[in-house]
Protein backbone atom coordinates (compact mmCIF):
# COMPACT_ATOMS: atom_id res chain seq x y z
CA UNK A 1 127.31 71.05 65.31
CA UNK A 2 128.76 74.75 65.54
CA UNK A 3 129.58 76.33 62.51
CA UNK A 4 133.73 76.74 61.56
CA UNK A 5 135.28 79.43 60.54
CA UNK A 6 138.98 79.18 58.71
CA UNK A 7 141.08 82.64 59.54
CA UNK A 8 143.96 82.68 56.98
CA UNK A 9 147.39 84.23 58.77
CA UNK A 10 145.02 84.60 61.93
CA UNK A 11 148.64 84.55 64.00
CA UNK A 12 148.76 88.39 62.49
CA UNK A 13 148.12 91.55 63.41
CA UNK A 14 143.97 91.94 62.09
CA UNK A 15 143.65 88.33 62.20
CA UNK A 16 144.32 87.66 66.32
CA UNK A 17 142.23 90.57 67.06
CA UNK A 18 139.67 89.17 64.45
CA UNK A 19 139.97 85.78 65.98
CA UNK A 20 139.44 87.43 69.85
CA UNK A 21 135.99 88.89 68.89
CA UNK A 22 134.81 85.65 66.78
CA UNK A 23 135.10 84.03 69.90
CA UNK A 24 133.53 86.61 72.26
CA UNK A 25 130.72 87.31 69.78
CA UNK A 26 130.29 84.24 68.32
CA UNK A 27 129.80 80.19 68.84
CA UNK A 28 131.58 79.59 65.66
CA UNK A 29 134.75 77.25 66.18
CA UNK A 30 137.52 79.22 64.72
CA UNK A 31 140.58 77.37 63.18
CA UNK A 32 143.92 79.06 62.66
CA UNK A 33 145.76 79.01 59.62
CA UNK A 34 149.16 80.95 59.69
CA UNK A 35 153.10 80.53 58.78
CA UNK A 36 154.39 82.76 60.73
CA UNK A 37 156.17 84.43 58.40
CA UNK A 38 155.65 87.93 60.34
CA UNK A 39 154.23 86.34 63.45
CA UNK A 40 154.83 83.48 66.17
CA UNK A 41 152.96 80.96 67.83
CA UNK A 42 152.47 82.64 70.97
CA UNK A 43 149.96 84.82 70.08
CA UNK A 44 147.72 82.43 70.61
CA UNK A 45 148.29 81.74 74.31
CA UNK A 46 148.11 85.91 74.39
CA UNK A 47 144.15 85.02 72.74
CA UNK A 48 143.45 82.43 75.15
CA UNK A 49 144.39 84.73 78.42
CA UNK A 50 142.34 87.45 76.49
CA UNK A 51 139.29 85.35 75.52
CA UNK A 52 139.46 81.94 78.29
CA UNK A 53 138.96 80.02 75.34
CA UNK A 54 141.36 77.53 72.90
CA UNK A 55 141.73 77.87 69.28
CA UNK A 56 142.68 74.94 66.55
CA UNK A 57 145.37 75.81 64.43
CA UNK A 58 148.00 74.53 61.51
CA UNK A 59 151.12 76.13 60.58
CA UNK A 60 151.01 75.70 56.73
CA UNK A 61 152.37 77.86 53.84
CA UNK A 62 149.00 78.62 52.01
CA UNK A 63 151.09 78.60 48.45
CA UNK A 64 151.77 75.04 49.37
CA UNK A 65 148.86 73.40 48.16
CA UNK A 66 149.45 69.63 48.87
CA UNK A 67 149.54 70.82 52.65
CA UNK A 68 146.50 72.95 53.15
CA UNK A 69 144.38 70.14 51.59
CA UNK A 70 146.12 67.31 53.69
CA UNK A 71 146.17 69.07 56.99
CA UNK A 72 142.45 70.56 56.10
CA UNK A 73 140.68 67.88 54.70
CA UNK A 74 139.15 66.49 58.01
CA UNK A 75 137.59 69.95 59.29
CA UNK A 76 134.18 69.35 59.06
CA UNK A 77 130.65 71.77 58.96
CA UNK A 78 133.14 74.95 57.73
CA UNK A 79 131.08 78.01 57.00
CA UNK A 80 133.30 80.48 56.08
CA UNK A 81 136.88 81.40 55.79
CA UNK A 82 138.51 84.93 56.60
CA UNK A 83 141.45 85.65 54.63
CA UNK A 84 144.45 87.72 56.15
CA UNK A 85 147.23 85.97 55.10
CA UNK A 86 149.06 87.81 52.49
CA UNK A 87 152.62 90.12 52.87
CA UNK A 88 151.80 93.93 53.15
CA UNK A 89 155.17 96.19 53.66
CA UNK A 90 154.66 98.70 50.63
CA UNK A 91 158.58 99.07 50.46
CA UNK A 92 159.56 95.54 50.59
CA UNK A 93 157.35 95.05 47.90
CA UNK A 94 158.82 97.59 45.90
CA UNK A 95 162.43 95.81 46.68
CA UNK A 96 161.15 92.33 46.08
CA UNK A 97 158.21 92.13 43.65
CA UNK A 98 158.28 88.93 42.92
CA UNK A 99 158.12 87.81 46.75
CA UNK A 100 154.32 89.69 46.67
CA UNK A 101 153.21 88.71 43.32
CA UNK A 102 154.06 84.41 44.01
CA UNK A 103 152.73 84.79 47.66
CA UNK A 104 149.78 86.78 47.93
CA UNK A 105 148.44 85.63 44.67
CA UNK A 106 148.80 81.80 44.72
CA UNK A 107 147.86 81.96 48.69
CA UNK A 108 144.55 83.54 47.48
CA UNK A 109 143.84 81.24 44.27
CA UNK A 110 144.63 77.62 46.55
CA UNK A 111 142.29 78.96 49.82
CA UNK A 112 139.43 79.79 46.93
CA UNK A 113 140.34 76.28 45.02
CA UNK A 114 140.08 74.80 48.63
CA UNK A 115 136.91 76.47 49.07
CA UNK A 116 135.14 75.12 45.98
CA UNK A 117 136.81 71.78 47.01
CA UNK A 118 135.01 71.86 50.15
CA UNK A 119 131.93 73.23 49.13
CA UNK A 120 132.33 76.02 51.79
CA UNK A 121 129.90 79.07 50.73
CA UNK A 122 131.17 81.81 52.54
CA UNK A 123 134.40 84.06 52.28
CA UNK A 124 135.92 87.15 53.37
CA UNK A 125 138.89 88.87 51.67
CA UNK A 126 141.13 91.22 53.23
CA UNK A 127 141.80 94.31 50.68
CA UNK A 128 143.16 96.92 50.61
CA UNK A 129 142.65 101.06 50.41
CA UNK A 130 146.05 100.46 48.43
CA UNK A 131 143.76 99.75 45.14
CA UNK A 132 142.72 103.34 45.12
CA UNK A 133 145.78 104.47 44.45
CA UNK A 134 146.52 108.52 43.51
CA UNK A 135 142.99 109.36 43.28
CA UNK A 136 141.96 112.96 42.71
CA UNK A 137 138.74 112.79 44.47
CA UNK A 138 138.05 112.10 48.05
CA UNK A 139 136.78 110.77 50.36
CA UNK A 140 136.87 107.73 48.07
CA UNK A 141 133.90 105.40 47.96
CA UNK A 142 133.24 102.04 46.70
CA UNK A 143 132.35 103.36 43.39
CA UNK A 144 135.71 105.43 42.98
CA UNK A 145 137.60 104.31 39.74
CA UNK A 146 140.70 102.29 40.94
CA UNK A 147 143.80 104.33 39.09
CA UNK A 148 147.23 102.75 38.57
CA UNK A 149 148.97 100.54 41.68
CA UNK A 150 151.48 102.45 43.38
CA UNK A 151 153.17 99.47 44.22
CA UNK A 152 153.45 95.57 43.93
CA UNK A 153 151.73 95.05 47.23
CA UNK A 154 148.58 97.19 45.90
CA UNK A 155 148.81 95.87 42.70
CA UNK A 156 148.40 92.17 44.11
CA UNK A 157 145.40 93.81 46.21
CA UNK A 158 143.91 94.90 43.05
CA UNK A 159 144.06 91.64 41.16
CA UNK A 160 143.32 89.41 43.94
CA UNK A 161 140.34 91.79 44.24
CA UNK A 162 139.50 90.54 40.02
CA UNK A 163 139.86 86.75 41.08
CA UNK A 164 137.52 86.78 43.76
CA UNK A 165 134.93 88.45 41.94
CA UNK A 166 135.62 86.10 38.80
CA UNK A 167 135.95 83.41 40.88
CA UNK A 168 132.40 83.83 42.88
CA UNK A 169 130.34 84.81 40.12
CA UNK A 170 131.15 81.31 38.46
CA UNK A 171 129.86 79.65 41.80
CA UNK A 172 126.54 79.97 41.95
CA UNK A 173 126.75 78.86 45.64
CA UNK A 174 129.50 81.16 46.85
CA UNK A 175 129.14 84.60 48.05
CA UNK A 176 131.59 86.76 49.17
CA UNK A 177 132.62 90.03 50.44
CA UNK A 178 135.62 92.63 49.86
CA UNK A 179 137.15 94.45 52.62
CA UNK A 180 139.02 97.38 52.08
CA UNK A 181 141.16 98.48 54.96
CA UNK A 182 142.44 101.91 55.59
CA UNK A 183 145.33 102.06 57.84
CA UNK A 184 144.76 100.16 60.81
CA UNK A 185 146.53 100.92 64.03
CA UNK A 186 146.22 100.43 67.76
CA UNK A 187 145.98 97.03 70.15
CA UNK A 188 143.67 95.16 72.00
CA UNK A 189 142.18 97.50 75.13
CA UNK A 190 143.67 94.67 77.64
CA UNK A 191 147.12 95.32 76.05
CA UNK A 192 147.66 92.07 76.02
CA UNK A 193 147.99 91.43 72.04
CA UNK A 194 149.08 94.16 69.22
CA UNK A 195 151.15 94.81 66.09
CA UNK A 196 154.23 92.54 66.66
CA UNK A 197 156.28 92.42 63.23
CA UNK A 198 159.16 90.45 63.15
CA UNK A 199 161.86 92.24 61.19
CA UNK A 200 161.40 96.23 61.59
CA UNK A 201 158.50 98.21 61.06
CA UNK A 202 157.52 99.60 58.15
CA UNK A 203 154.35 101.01 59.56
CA UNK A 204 153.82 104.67 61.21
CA UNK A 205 152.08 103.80 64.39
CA UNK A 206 154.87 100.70 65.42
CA UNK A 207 157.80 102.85 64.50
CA UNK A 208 156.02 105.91 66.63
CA UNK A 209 156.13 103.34 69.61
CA UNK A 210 159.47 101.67 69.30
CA UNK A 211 160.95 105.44 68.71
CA UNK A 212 159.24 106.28 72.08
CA UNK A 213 159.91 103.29 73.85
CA UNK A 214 163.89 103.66 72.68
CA UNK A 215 164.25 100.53 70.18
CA UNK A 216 164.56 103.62 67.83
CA UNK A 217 166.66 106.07 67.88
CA UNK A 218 164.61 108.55 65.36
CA UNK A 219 162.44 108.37 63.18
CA UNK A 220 161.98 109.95 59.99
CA UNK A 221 158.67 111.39 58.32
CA UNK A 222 158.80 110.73 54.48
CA UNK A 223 158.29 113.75 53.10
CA UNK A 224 156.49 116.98 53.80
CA UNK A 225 156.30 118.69 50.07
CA UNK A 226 152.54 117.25 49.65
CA UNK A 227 149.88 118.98 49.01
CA UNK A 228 148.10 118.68 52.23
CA UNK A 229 147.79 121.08 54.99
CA UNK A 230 150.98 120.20 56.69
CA UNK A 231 152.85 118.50 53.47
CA UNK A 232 152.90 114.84 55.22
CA UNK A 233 150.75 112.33 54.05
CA UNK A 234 147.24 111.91 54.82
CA UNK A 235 146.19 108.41 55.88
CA UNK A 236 142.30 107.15 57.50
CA UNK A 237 143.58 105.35 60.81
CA UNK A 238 141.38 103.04 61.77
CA UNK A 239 141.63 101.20 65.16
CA UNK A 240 142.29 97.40 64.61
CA UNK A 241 139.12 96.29 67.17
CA UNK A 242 137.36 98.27 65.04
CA UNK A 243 138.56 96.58 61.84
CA UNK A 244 138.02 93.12 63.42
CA UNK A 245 134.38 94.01 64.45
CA UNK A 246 133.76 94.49 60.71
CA UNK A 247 134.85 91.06 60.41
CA UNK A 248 133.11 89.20 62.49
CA UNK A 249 129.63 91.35 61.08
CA UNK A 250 130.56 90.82 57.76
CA UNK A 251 130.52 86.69 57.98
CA UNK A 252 127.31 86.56 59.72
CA UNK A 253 126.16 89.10 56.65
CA UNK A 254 127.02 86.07 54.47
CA UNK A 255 126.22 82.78 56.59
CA UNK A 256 122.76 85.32 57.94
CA UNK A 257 122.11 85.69 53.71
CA UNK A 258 121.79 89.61 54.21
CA UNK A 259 123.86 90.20 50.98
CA UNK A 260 122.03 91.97 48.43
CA UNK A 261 124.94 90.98 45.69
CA UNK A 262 126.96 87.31 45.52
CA UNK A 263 129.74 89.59 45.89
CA UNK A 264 129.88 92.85 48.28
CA UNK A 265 132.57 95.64 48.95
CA UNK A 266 132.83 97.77 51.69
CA UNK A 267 135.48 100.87 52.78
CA UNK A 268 137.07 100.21 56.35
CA UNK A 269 137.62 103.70 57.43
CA UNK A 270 136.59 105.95 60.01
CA UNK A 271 135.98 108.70 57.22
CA UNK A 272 138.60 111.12 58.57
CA UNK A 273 142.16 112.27 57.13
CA UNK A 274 145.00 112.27 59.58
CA UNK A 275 148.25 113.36 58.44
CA UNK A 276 151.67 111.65 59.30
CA UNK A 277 152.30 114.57 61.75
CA UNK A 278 149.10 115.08 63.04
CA UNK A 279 149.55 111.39 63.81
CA UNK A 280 152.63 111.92 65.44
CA UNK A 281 150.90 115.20 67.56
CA UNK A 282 148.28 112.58 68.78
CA UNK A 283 150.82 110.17 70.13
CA UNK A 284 152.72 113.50 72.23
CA UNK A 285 149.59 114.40 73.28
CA UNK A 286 148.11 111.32 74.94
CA UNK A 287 151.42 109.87 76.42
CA UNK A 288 153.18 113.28 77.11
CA UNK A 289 156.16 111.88 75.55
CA UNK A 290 158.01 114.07 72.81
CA UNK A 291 159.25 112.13 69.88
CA UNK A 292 162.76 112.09 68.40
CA UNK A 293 161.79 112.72 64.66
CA UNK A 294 163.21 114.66 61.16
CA UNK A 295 161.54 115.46 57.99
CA UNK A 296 163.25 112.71 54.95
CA UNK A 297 162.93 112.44 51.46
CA UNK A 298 159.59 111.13 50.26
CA UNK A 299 159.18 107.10 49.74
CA UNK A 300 158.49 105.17 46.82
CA UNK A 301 154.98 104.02 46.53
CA UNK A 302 153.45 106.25 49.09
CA UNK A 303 150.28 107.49 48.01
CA UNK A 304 149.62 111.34 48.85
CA UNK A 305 146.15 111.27 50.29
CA UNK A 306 143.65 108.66 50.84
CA UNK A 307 140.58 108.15 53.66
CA UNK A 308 136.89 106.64 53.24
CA UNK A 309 133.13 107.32 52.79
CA UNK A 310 131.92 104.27 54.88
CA UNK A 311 128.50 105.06 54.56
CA UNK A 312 127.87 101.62 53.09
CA UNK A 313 129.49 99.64 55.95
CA UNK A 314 127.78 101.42 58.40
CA UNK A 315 124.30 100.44 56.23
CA UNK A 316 124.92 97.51 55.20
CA UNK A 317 127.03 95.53 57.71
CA UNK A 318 125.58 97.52 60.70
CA UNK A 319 129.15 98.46 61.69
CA UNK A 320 130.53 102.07 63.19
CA UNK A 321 134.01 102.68 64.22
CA UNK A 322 134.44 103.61 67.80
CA UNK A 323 137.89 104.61 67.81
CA UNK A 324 139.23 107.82 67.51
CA UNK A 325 142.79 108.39 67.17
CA UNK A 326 143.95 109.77 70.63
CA UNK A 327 142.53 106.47 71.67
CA UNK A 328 144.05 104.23 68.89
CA UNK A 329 147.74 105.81 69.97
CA UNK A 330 147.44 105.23 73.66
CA UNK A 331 146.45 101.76 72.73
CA UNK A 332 149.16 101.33 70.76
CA UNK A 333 151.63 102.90 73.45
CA UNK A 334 150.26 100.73 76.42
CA UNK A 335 151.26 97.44 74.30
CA UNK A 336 154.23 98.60 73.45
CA UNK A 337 155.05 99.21 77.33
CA UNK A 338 153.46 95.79 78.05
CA UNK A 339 155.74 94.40 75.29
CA UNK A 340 158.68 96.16 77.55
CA UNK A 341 157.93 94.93 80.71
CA UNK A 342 157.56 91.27 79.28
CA UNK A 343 160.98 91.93 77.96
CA UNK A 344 162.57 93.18 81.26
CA UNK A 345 160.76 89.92 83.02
């Protein structure tokens, strides 16, 4: 019987494109768990056309534990689980902490309770480059000291970070590894699947897009009194493919038992700062489009600076980022027309 693999909020941005190159890597059966609380059903028929192939999946709230252990209970031969589902808008969180600290928290403590339930030995946890937060020293490594949580959202990166580690090294049968994303960006090359959030963006690359596209009228950089070399912030963009391929190396590092530690932590970065308007230079450059933009106040819980070492991934995990940012904007910029033409349809 094929090995299953669980993807937590897998309707999402990371975890569709995650879920496309399970299947086109992989024989692992991959089932679906998502609310669609910032994504819709459809995106599975989008992986299907992509991939030829079906998907199971549940719409369950995660925090809801009498539902993810009735619907659940009959999966059988489950290797692994990938966990995506958790909120991640920096300035929501700041508006609404409690939202982020009664989601993301008890969504993470019932999928590990389920885990131990199930005796399933393998799991993935979607972190954050958040936990770093104002760090003097860069590029930061896996070894950098975490400093104070410049928001809610990091903050519930940071501890969900402590209960997986707690929680494996009391399971002598569990292993489990710690991803920390950068900033991922960009769509699938067919441009048939991207970043789709419901409400409006909070993101750069999205806004960049719907600005260009017209759905935005401007859009405003938050801040430029930084100390970098152009005074915007300085962010490691990572393309999403890219982010997903780590995935899909990083369960068959667990179910393959390459792990050197019962728990592992890895950077998801491609190593290199790009700055808000760099970023935004990139975009005019590829499309030839000029973007309607002005210079605002600076945003609470932005972080000034932060991009990777990912030596260790690359080691480790025998993962290297292929994506450079011209190439993660025009991805970006050919979904969002594809999104466009769907519309107009």
């Amino acid at each position: 019987m094929d090995k299953t693999i669980i993807v937590t909020g897998g309707a999402g941005f990371i975890g569709s494109h995650t879920i496309i190159e399970l299947l086109q890597q992989t024989n692992y059966n991959v089932v679906s768990i998502d609310n669609y609380s910032n994504s819709g059903k459809e995106t599975y028929n989008r992986i299907e056309k992509i991939t030829g192939k079906k998907i199971n999946y549940f719409e369950l709230d995660l925090c809801d534990w009498g539902s993810l252990d009735k619907n659940l209970s009959a999966l059988k031969n489950i290797a692994g689980v990938i966990h995506f589902a958790a909120f991640k808008s920096v300035p929501e969180s700041m508006t609404d902490p409690l939202l982020y600290y009664h989601n993301n928290i008890e969504s993470l403590v019932n999928i590990l309770r389920f885990c131990k339930e199930k005796n399933i030995p393998n799991f993935i946890f979607s972190s954050s480059c958040s936990v770093y937060g104002n760090i003097n020293k860069l590029p930061v490594t896996e070894d950098s000291p975490l400093t104070k949580a410049e928001s809610p959202y990091a903050y519930t990166k940071q501890v969900g970070e402590q209960i997986v580690d707690s929680f494996t090294k009391t399971n002598t049968d569990f292993s489990s590894v710690i991803l920390r994303y950068f900033n991922p960006v960009g769509a699938h090359k067919s441009a048939q699947i991207g970043e789709l959030p419901l409400g409006p963006p909070t993101s750069l690359v999205p806004i960049i897009t719907r600005t260009a596209i017209g759905l935005i009228s401007k859009m405003h950089v938050h801040g430029d009194t930084y100390n970098t070399r152009d005074g915007s912030c300085i962010r490691d963009y990572i393309h999403v493919t890219d982010i997903a391929d780590a995935h899909v190396k990083a369960i068959q590092y667990l179910i393959e038992n390459k792990n050197k530690h019962n728990v592992s932590l890895f950077n998801l970065g491609t190593g290199t700062g790009v700055t808000v308007l760099e970023a935004i230079n990139s975009f005019e450059k590829v499309t030839g489009l000029k973007l309607n933009y002005e210079i605002g106040l600076r945003r609470d819980g932005d972080v000034e600076s932060i991009y990777a070492n990912n030596n260790l991934a690359k080691q480790e995990l025998n993962w290297e980022p292929k994506f450079n940012i011209d190439a993660m904007m025009l991805s970006a910029w050919k979904w969002q027309q594809h999104l466009s033409e769907i519309k107009k349809n």
